[in-house]
Protein backbone atom coordinates (compact mmCIF):
# COMPACT_ATOMS: atom_id res chain seq x y z
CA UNK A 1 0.00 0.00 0.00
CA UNK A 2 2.98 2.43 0.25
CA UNK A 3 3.94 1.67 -2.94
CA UNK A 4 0.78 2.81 -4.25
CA UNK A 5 1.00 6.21 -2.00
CA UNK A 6 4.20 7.02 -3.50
CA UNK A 7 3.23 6.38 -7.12
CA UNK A 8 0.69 8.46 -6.77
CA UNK A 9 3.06 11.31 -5.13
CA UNK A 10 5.26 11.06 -7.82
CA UNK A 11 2.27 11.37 -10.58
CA UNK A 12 0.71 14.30 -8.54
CA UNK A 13 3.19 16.99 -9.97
CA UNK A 14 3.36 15.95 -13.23
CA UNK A 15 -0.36 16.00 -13.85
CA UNK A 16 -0.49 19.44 -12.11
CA UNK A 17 2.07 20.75 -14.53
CA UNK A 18 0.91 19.47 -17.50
CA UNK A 19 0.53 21.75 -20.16
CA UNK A 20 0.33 22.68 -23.80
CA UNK A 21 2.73 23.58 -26.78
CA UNK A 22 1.64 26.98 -28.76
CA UNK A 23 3.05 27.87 -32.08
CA UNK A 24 2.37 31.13 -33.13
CA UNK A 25 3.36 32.84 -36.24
CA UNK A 26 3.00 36.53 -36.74
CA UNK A 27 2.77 39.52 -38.81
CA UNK A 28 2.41 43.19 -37.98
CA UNK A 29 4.63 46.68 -37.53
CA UNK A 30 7.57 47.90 -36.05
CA UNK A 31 9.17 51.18 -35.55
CA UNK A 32 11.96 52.30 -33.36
CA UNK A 33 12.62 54.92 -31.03
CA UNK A 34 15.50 56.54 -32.71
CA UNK A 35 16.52 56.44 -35.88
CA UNK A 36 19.67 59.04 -36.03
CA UNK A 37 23.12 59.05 -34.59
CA UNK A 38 23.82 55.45 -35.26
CA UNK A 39 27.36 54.38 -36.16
CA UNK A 40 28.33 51.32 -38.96
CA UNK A 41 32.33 50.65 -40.15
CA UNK A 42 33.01 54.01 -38.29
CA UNK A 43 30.53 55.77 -39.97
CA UNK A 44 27.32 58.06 -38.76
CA UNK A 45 24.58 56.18 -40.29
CA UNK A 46 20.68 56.94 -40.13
CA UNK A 47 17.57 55.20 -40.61
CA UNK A 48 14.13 55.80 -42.01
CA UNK A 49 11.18 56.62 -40.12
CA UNK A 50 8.82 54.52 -41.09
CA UNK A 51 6.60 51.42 -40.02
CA UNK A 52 8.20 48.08 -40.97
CA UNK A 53 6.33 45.31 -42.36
CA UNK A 54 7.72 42.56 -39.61
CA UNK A 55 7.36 38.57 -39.50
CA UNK A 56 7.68 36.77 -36.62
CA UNK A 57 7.42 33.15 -35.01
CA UNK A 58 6.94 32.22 -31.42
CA UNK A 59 6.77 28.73 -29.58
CA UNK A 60 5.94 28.80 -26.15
CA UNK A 61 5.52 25.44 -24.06
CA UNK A 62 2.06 26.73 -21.79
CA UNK A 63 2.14 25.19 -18.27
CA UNK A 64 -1.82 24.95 -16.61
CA UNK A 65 -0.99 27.63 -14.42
CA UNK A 66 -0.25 29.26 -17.42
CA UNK A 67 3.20 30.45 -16.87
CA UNK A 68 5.02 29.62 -20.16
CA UNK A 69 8.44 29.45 -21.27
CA UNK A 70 9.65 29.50 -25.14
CA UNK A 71 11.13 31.91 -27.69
CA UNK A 72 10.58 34.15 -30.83
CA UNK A 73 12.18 35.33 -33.61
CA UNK A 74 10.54 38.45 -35.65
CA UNK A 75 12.42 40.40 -38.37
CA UNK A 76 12.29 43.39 -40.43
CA UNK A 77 13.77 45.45 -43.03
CA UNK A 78 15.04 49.12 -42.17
CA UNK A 79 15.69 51.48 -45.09
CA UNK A 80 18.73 53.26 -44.85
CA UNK A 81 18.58 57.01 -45.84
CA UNK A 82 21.91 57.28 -47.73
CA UNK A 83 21.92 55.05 -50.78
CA UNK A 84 26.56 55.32 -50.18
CA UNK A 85 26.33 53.68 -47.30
CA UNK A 86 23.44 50.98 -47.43
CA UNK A 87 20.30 50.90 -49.70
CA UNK A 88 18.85 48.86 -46.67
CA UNK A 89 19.07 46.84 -43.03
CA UNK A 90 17.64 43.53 -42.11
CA UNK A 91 16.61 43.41 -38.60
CA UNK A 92 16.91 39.98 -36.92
CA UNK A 93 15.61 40.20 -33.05
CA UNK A 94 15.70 36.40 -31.52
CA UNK A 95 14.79 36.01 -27.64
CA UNK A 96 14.56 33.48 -25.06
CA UNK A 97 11.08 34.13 -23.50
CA UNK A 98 9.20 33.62 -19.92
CA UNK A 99 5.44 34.48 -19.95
CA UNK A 100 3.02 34.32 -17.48
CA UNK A 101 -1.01 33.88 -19.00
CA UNK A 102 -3.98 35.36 -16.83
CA UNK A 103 -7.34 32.91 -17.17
CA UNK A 104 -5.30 30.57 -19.08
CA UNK A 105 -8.22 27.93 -19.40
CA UNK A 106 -10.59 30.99 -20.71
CA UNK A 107 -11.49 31.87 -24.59
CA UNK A 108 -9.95 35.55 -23.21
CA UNK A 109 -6.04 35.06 -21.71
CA UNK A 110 -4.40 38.68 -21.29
CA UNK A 111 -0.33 37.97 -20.59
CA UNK A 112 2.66 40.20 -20.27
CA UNK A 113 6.32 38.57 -20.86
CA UNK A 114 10.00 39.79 -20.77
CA UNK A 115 13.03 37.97 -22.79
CA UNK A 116 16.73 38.18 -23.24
CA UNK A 117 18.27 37.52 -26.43
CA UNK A 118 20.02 38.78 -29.48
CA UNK A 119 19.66 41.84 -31.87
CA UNK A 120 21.35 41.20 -35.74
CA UNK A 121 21.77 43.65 -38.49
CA UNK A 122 22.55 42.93 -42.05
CA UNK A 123 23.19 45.25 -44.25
CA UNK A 124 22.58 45.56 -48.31
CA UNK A 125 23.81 47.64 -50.88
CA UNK A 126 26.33 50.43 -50.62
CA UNK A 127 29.48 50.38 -48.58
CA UNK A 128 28.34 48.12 -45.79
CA UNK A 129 27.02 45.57 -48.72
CA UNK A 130 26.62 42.45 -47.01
CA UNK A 131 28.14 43.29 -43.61
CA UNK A 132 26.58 42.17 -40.32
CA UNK A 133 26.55 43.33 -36.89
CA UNK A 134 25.09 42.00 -33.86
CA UNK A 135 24.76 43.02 -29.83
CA UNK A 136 22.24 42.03 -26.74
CA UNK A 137 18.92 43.26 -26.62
CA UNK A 138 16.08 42.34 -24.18
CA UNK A 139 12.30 42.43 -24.87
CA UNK A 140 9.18 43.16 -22.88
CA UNK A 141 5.86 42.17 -24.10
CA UNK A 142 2.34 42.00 -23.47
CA UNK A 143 -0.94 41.12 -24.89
CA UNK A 144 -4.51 38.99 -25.58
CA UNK A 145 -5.18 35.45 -26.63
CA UNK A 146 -8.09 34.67 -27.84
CA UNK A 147 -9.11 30.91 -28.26
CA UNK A 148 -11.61 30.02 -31.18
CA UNK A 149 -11.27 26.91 -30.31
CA UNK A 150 -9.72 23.97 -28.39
CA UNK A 151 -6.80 24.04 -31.32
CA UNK A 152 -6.95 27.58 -32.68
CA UNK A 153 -6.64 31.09 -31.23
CA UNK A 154 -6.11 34.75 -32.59
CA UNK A 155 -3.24 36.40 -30.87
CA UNK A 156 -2.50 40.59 -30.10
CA UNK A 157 1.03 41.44 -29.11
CA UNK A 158 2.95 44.52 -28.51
CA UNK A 159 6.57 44.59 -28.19
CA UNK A 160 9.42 46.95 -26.72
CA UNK A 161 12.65 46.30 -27.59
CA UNK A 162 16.06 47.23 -26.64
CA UNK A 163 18.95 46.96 -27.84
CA UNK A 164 22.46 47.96 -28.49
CA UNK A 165 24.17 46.54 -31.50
CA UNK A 166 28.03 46.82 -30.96
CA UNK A 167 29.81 44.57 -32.64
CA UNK A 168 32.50 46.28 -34.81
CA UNK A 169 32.88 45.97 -38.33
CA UNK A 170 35.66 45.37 -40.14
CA UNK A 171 37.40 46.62 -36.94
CA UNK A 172 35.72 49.65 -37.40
CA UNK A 173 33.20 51.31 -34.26
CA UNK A 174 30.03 50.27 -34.97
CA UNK A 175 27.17 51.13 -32.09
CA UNK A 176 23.31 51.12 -32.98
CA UNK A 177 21.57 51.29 -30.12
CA UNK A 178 17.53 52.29 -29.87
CA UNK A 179 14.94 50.55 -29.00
CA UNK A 180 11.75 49.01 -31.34
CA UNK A 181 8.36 49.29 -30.86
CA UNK A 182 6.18 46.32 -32.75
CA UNK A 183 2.74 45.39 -32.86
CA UNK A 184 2.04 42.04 -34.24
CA UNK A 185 -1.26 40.01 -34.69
CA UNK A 186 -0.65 35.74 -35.03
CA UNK A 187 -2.62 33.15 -35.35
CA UNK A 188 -2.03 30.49 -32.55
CA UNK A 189 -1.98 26.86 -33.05
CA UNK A 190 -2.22 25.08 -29.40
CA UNK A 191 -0.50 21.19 -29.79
């Protein structure tokens, strides 16, 4: 009869933290805070102001208490406004995320989430033709789930960003540092 007691112990928390796997992939916006006073391969270097067409792809592994742990990926292109330097930038942002779900087990789940990570930039065209930089950034998120269904939700996100991209190029000081603002809307598919 112990036996069985223990068993049962040892079941207990892994029932109680079962959960689900969410893959999410996105589309939406992003903008950043600043776009002048950058530096690439010693250089000042400025960006557009305007509101990037961004893709993006979470996974998240949901826990019933509806903390969740995962990471995203979402990237953009940032026009550069001197053709010399670089016609254009591809943004890469790539974070490990925690997440925590309120009414998890509801059709409505609001959440808020923060991750650490990576910021790249690629650049075309121009001087800095196929150069790439990269530095830390972190990200702080927050937004609504909606579940259609047991398998199939709609998902609202906004994102900050920050981050400061360092690494030189060529040997040559290289510092971008802002931080992104990005709305995205995903569809959610709940495994």
């Amino acid at each position: 009869m112990k036996h069985i007691y223990f068993i049962i112990l040892l079941l207990f928390p892994v029932s109680a933290q079962a959960g689900e796997n969410i893959l999410m992939p996105m589309m939406g916006f992003s903008n950043w805070s600043d776009d002048t006073g950058h530096t690439a391969q010693g250089v000042n270097i400025n960006f557009e102001n305007d509101n990037d067409i961004t893709f993006g792809f979470k996974y998240l592994y949901m826990f019933d208490s509806g903390f969740a742990i995962g990471g995203n990926a979402y990237l953009y292109d940032k026009d550069v406004n001197t053709i010399i330097q670089a016609s254009d930038a591809g943004v890469l942002h790539v974070h490990a995320l925690a997440e925590y779900y309120f009414n998890s087990s509801g059709s409505v789940s609001p959440y808020v989430g923060a991750g650490l990570g990576f910021t790249a930039i690629g650049f075309n065209g121009g001087l800095l033709d196929e150069e790439t930089t990269a530095g830390e950034s972190i990200e702080l998120n927050g937004g609504i789930l909606f579940r259609v269904s047991d398998t199939i939700g709609i998902n609202l996100e906004y994102k900050y960003t920050d981050f400061d991209v360092d690494e030189d190029i060529n040997g040559l000081r290289t510092d971008i540092d802002t931080e992104s603002h990005s709305i995205l809307v995903g569809v959610s598919i709940h495994l």
